[in-house]
N, C-alpha and C. Protein backbone atom coordinates (compact mmCIF):
# COMPACT_ATOMS: atom_id res chain seq x y z
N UNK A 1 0.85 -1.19 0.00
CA UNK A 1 0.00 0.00 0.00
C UNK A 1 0.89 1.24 0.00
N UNK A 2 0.53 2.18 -0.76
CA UNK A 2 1.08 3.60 -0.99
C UNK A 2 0.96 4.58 0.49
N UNK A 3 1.48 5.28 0.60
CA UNK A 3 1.70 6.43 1.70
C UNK A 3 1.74 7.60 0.45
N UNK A 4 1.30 8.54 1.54
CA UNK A 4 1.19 9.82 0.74
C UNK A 4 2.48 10.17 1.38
N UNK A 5 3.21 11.00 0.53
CA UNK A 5 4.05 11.65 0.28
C UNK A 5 4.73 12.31 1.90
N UNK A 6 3.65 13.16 2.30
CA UNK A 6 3.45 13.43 3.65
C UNK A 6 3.56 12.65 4.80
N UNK A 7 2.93 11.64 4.85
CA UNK A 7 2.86 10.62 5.66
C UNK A 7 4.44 9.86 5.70
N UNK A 8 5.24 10.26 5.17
CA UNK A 8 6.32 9.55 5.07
C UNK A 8 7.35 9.93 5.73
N UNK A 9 7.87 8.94 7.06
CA UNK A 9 8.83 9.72 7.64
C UNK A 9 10.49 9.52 7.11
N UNK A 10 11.10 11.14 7.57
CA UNK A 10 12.25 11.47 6.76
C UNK A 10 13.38 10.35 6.59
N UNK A 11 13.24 8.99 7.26
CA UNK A 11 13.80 7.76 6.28
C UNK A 11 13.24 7.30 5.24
N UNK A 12 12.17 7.22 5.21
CA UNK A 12 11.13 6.78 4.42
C UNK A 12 11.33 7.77 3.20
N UNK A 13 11.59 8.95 3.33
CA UNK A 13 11.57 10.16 1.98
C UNK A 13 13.23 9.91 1.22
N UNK A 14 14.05 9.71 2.02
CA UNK A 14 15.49 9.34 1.39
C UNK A 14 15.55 8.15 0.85
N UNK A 15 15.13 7.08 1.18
CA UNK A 15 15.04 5.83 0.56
C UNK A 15 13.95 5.60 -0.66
N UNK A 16 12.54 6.61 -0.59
CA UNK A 16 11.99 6.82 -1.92
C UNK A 16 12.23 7.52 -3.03
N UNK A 17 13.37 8.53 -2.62
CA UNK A 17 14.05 9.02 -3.53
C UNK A 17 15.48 8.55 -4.45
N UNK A 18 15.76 7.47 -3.79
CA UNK A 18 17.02 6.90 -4.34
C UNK A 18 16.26 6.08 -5.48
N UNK A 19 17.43 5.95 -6.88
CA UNK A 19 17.24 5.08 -7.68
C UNK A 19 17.71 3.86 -7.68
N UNK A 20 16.68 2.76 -8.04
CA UNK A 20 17.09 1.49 -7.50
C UNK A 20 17.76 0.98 -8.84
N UNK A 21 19.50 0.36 -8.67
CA UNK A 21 19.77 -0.14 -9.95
C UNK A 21 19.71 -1.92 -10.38
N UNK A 22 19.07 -2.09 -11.75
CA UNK A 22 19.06 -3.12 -12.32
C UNK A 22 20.05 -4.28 -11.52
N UNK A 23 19.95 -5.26 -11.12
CA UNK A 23 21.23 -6.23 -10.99
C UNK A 23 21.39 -7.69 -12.00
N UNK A 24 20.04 -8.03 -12.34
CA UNK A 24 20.34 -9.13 -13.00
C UNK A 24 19.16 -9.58 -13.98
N UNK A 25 19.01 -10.69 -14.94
CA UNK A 25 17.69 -10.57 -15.66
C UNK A 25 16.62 -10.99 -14.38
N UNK A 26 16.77 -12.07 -13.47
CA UNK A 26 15.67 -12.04 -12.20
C UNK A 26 15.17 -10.70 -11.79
N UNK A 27 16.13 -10.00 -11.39
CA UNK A 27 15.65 -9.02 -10.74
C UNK A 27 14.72 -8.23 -11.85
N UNK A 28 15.33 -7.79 -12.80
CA UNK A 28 14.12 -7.00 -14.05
C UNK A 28 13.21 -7.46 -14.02
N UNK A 29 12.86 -8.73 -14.04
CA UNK A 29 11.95 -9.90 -14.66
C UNK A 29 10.58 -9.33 -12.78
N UNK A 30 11.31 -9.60 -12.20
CA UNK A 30 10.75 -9.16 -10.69
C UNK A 30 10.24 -7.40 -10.23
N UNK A 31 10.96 -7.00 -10.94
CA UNK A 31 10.81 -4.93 -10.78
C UNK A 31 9.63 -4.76 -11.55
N UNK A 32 10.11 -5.34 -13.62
CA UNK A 32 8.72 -4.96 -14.19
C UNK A 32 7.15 -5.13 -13.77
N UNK A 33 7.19 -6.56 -13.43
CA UNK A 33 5.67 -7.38 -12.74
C UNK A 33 4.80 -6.75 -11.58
N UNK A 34 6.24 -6.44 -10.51
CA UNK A 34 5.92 -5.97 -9.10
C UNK A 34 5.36 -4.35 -9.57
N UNK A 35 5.67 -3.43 -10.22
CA UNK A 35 5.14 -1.69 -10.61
C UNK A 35 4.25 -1.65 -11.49
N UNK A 36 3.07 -1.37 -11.47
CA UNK A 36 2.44 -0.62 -12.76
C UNK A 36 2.83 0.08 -13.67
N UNK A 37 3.26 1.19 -12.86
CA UNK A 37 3.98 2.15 -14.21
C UNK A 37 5.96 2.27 -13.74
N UNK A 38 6.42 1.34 -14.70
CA UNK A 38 7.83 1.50 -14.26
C UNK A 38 9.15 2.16 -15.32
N UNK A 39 9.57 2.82 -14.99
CA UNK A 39 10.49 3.63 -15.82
C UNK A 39 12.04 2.87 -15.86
N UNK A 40 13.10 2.38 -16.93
CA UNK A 40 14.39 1.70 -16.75
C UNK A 40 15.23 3.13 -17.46
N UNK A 41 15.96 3.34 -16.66
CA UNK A 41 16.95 4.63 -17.53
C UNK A 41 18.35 3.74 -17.40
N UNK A 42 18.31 3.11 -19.25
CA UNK A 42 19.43 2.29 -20.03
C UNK A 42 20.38 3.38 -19.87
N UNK A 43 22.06 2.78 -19.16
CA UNK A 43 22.87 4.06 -19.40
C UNK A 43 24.21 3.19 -19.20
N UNK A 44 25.33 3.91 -19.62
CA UNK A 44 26.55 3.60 -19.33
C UNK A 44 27.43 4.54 -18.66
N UNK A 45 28.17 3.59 -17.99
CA UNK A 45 29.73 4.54 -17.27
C UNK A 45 29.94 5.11 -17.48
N UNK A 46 30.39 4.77 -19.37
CA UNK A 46 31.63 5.73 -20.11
C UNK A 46 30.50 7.02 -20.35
N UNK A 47 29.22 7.28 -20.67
CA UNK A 47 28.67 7.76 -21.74
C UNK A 47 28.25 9.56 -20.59
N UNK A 48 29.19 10.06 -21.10
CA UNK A 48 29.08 11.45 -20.18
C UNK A 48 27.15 11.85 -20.18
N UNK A 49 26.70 11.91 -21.25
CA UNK A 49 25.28 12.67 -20.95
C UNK A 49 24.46 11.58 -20.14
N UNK A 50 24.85 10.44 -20.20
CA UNK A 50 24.05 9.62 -19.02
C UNK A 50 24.63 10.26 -17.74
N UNK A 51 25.63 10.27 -17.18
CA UNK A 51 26.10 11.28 -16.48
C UNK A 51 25.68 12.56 -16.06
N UNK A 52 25.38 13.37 -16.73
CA UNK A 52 24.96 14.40 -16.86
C UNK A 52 23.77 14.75 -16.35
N UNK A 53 22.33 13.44 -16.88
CA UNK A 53 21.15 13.05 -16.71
C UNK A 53 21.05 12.80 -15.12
N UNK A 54 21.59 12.16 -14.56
CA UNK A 54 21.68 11.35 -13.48
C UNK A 54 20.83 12.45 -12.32
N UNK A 55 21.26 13.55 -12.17
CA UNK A 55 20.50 14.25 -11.22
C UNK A 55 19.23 14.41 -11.25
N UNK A 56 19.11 15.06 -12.68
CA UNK A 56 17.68 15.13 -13.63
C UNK A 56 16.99 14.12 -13.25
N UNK A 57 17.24 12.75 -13.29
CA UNK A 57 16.62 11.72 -13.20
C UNK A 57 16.15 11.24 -11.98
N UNK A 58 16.61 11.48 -11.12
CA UNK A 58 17.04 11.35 -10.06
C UNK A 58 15.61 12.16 -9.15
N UNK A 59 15.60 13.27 -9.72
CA UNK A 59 14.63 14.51 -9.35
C UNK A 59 13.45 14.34 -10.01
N UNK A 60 13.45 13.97 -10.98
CA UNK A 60 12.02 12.95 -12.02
C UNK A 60 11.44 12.06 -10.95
N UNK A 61 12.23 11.52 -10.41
CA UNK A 61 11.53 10.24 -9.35
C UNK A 61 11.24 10.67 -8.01
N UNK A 62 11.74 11.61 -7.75
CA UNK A 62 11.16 12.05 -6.81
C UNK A 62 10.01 12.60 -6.66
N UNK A 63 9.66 13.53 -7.67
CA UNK A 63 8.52 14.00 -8.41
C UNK A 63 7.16 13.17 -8.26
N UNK A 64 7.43 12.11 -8.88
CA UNK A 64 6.64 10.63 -9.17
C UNK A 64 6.70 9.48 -8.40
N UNK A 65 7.09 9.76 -6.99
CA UNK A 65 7.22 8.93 -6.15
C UNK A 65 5.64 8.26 -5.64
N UNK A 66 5.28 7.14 -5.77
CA UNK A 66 4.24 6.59 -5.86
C UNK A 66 3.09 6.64 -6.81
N UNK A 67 3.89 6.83 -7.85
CA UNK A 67 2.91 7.17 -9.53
C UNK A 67 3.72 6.18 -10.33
N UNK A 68 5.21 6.29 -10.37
CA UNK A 68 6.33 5.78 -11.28
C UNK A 68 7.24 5.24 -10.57
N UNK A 69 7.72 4.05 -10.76
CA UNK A 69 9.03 3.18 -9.92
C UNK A 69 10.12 3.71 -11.61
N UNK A 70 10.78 3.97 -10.44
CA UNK A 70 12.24 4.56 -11.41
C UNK A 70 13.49 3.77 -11.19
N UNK A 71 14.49 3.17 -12.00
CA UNK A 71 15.27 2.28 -11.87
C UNK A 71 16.19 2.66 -12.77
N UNK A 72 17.74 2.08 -13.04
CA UNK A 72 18.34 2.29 -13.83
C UNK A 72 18.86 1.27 -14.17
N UNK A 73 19.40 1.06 -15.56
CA UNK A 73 20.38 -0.61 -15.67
C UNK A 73 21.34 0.15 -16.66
N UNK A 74 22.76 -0.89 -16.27
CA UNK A 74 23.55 -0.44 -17.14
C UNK A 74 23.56 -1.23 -18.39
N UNK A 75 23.87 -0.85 -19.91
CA UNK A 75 24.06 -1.35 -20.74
C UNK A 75 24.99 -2.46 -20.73
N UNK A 76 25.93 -2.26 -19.97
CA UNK A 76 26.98 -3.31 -20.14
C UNK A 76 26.94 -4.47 -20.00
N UNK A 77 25.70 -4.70 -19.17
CA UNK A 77 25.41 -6.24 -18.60
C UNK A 77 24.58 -7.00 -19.53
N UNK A 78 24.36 -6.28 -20.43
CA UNK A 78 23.52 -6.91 -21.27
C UNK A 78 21.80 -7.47 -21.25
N UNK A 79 21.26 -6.74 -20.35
CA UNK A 79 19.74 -6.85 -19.67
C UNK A 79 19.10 -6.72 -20.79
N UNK A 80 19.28 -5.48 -21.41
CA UNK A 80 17.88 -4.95 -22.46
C UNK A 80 18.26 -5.77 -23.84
N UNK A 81 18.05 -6.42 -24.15
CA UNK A 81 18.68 -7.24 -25.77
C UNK A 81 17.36 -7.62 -26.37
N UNK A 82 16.30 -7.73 -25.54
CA UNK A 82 14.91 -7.23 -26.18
C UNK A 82 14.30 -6.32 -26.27
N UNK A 83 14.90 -5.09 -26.37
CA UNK A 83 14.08 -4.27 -26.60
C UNK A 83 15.22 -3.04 -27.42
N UNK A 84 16.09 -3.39 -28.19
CA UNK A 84 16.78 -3.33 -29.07
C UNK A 84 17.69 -2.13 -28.89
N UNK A 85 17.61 -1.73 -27.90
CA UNK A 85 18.55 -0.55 -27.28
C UNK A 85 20.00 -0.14 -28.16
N UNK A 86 20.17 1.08 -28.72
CA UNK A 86 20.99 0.93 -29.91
C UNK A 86 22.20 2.23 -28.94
N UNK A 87 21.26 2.87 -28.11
CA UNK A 87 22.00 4.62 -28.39
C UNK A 87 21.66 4.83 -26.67
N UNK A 88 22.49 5.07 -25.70
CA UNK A 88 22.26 5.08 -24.19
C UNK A 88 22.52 7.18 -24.46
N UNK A 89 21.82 7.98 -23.42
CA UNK A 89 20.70 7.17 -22.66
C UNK A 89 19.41 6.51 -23.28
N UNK A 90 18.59 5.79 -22.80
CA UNK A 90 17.85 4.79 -23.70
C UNK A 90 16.37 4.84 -22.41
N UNK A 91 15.56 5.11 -22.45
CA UNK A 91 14.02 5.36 -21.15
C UNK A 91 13.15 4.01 -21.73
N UNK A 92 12.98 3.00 -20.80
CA UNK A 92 12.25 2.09 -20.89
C UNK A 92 11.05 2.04 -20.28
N UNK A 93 9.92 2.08 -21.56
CA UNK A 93 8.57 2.48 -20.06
C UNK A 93 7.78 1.17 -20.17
N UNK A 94 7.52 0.76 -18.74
CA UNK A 94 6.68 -0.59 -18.76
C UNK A 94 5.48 0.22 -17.92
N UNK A 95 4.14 -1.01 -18.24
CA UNK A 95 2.90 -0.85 -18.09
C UNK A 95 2.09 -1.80 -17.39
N UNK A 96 2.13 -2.23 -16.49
CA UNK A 96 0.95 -3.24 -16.01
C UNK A 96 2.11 -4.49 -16.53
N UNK A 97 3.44 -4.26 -16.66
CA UNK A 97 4.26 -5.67 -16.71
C UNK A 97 4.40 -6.40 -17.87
N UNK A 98 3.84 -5.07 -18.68
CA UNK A 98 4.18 -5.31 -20.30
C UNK A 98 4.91 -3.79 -20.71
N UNK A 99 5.86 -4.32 -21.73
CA UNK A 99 6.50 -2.86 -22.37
C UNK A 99 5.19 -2.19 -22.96
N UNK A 100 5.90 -0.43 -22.63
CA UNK A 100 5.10 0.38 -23.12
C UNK A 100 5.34 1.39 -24.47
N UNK A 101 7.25 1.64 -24.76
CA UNK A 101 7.12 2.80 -25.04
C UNK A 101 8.92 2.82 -24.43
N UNK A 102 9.41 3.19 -25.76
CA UNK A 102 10.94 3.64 -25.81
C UNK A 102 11.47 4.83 -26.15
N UNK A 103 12.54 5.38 -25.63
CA UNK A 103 12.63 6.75 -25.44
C UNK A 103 14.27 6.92 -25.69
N UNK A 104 14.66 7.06 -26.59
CA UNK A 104 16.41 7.33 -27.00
C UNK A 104 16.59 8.70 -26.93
N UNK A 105 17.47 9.07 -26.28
CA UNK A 105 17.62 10.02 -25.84
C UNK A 105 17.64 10.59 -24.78
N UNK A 106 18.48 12.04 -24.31
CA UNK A 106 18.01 12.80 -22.72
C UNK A 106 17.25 13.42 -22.84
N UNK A 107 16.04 13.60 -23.23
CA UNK A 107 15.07 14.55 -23.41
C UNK A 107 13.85 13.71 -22.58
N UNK A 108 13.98 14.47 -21.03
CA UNK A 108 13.62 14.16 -20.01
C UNK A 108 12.10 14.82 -19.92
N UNK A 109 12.04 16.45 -20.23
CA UNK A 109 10.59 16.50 -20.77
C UNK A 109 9.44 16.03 -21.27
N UNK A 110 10.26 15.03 -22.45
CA UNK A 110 9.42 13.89 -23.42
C UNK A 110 9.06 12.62 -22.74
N UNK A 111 9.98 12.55 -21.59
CA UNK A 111 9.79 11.25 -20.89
C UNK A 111 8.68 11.45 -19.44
N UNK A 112 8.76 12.62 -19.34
CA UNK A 112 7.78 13.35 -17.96
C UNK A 112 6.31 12.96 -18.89
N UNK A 113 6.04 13.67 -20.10
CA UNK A 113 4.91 13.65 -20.33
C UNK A 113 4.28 12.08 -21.26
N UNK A 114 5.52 11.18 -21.33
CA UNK A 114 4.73 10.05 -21.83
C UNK A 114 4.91 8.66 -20.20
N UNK A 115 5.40 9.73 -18.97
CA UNK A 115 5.11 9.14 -17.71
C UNK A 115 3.46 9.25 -17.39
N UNK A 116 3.17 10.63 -17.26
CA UNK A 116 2.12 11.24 -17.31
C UNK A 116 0.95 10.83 -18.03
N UNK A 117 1.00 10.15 -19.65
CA UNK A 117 0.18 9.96 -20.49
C UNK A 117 -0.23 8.61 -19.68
N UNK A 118 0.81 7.50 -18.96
CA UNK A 118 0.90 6.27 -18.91
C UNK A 118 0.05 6.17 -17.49
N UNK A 119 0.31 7.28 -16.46
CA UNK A 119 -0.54 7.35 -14.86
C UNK A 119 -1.90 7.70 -15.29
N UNK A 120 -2.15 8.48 -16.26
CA UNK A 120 -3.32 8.99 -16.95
C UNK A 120 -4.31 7.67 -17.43
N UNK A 121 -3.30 6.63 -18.03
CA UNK A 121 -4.41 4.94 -18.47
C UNK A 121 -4.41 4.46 -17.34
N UNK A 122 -3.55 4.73 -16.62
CA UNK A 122 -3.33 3.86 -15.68
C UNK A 122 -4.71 3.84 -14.79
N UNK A 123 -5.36 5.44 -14.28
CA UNK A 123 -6.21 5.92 -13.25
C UNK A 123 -7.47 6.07 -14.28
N UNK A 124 -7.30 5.48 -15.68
CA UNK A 124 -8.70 5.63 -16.44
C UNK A 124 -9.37 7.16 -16.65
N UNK A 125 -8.69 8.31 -15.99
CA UNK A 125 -9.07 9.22 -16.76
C UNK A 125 -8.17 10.52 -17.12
N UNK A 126 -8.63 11.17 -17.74
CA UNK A 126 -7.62 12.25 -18.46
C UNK A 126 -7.68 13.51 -17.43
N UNK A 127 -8.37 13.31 -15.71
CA UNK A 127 -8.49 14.30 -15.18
C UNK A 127 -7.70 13.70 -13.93
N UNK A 128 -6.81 12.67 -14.28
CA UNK A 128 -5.93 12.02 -13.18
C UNK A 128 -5.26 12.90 -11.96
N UNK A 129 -5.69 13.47 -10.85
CA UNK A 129 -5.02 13.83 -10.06
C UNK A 129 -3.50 14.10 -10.15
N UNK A 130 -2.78 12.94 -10.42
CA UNK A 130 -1.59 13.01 -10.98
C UNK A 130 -0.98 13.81 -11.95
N UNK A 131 -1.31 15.00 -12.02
CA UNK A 131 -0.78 16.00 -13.30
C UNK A 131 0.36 15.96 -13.44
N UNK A 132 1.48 15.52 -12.88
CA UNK A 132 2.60 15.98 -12.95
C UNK A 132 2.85 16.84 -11.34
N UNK A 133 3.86 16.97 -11.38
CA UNK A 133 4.67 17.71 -10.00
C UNK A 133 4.04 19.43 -9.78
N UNK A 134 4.26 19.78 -8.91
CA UNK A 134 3.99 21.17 -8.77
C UNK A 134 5.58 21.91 -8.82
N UNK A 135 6.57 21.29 -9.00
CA UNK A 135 7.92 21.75 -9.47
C UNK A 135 8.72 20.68 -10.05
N UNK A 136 8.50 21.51 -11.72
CA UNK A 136 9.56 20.25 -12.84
C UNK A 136 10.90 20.69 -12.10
N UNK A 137 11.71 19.56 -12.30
CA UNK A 137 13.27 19.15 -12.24
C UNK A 137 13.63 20.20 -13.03
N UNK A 138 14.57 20.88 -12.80
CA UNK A 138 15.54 21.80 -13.93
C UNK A 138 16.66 21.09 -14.48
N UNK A 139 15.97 20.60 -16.18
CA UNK A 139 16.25 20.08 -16.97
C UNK A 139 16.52 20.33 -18.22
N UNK A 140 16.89 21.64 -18.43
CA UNK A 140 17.07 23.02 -19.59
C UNK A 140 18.34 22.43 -19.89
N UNK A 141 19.38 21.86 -19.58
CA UNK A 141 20.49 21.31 -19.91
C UNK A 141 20.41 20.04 -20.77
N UNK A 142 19.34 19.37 -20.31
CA UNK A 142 19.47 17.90 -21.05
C UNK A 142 18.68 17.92 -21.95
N UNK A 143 17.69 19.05 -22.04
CA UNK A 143 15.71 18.52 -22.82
C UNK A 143 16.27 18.50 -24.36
N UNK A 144 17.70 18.08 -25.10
CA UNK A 144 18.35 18.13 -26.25
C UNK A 144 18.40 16.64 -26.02
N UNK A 145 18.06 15.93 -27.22
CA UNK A 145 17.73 14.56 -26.94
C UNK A 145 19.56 14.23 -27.89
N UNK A 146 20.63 13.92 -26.66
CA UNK A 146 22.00 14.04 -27.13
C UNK A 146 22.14 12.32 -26.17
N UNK A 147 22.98 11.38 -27.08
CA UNK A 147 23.22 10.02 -26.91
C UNK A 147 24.59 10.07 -27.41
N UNK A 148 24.61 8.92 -27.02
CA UNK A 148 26.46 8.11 -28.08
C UNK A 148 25.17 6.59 -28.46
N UNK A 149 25.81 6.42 -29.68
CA UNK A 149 25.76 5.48 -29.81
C UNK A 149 25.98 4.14 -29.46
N UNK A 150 25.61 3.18 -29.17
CA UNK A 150 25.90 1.91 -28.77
C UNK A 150 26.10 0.40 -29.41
N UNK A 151 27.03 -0.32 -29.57
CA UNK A 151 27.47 -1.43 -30.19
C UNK A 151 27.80 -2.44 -30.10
C-alpha cells in the first residue's frame, strides 16, 4: 500500500528518492511485474550525458514517487537485448508488466509527459489527479535529446 508523500517519515523520503539499480535478468523480470507504471533509464559509465542526466533523473523520481518506480540498468550487462537498445541514454517504459514505449535520448521532458500519459491509463481518466509535479526538475540542460551510440 502507498503512503502519501506526507505521511512519510524522513527515512522513508530518502530511501523513496534513491534510484534502485538493475542487478540481473531475475531481478528486471521481478521490478517490471511488481510496478504498474515502471520507468528503466538504459545508461553507461563511459557515456558522459548519461552522467549528466543522473541528477535530472534522479529529481524525475522524486517527483513521481508513488505514480512511477524509477530504476536504472547499465548497458553493459547486457539486460535490455529485447528491446533493441541501440543509443544510451535509452528510457524504458513498462505498463501493467508489459512494455510500453521507448525513449532514446536525454530529453527528459518527453519522458515526464509520456510518464504522465501512462498514470493517466493507468487511473482511467484524463483528469488524473496526478498532473505531474507542482515543481519540474531543472532540466534546460538535457531537454536536447544528445546520446552516443551503442554497439
Amino acid at each position: 500500500m502507498y503512503k502519501r508523500y506526507n505521511e512519510l517519515s524522513s527515512d522513508e523520503k530518502d530511501i523513496a528518492y534513491q534510484v534502485m539499480e538493475i542487478q540481473n535478468r531475475e531481478h528486471k523480470a521481478d521490478v517490471i511485474k511488481k510496478n504498474a507504471i515502471l520507468c528503466i533509464d538504459v545508461y553507461a559509465k563511459w557515456c558522459e550525458p548519461c552522467k549528466l542526466l543522473e541528477p535530472a533523473y534522479a529529481s524525475l523520481a522524486r517527483s513521481y514517487v508513488g505514480v512511477c518506480a524509477f530504476t536504472k540498468e547499465n548497458v553493459d550487462l547486457n539486460l535490455c537485448t529485447d528491446y533493441d537498445v541501440k543509443v544510451v541514454p535509452t528510457f524504458l517504459l513498462f505498463y501493467r508488466g508489459r512494455f510500453a514505449d521507448k525513449l532514446e535520448g536525454g530529453d527528459l521532458n518527453d519522458l515526464e509527459t509520456r510518464i504522465r500519459n501512462l498514470s493517466n491509463t493507468y487511473e482511467g481518466t484524463s483528469t488524473n489527479p496526478v498532473n505531474g509535479p507542482s515543481s519540474k526538475p531543472s532540466n534546460n540542460d538535457f531537454n536536447q535529446a544528445r546520446y552516443h551510440k551503442y554497439s
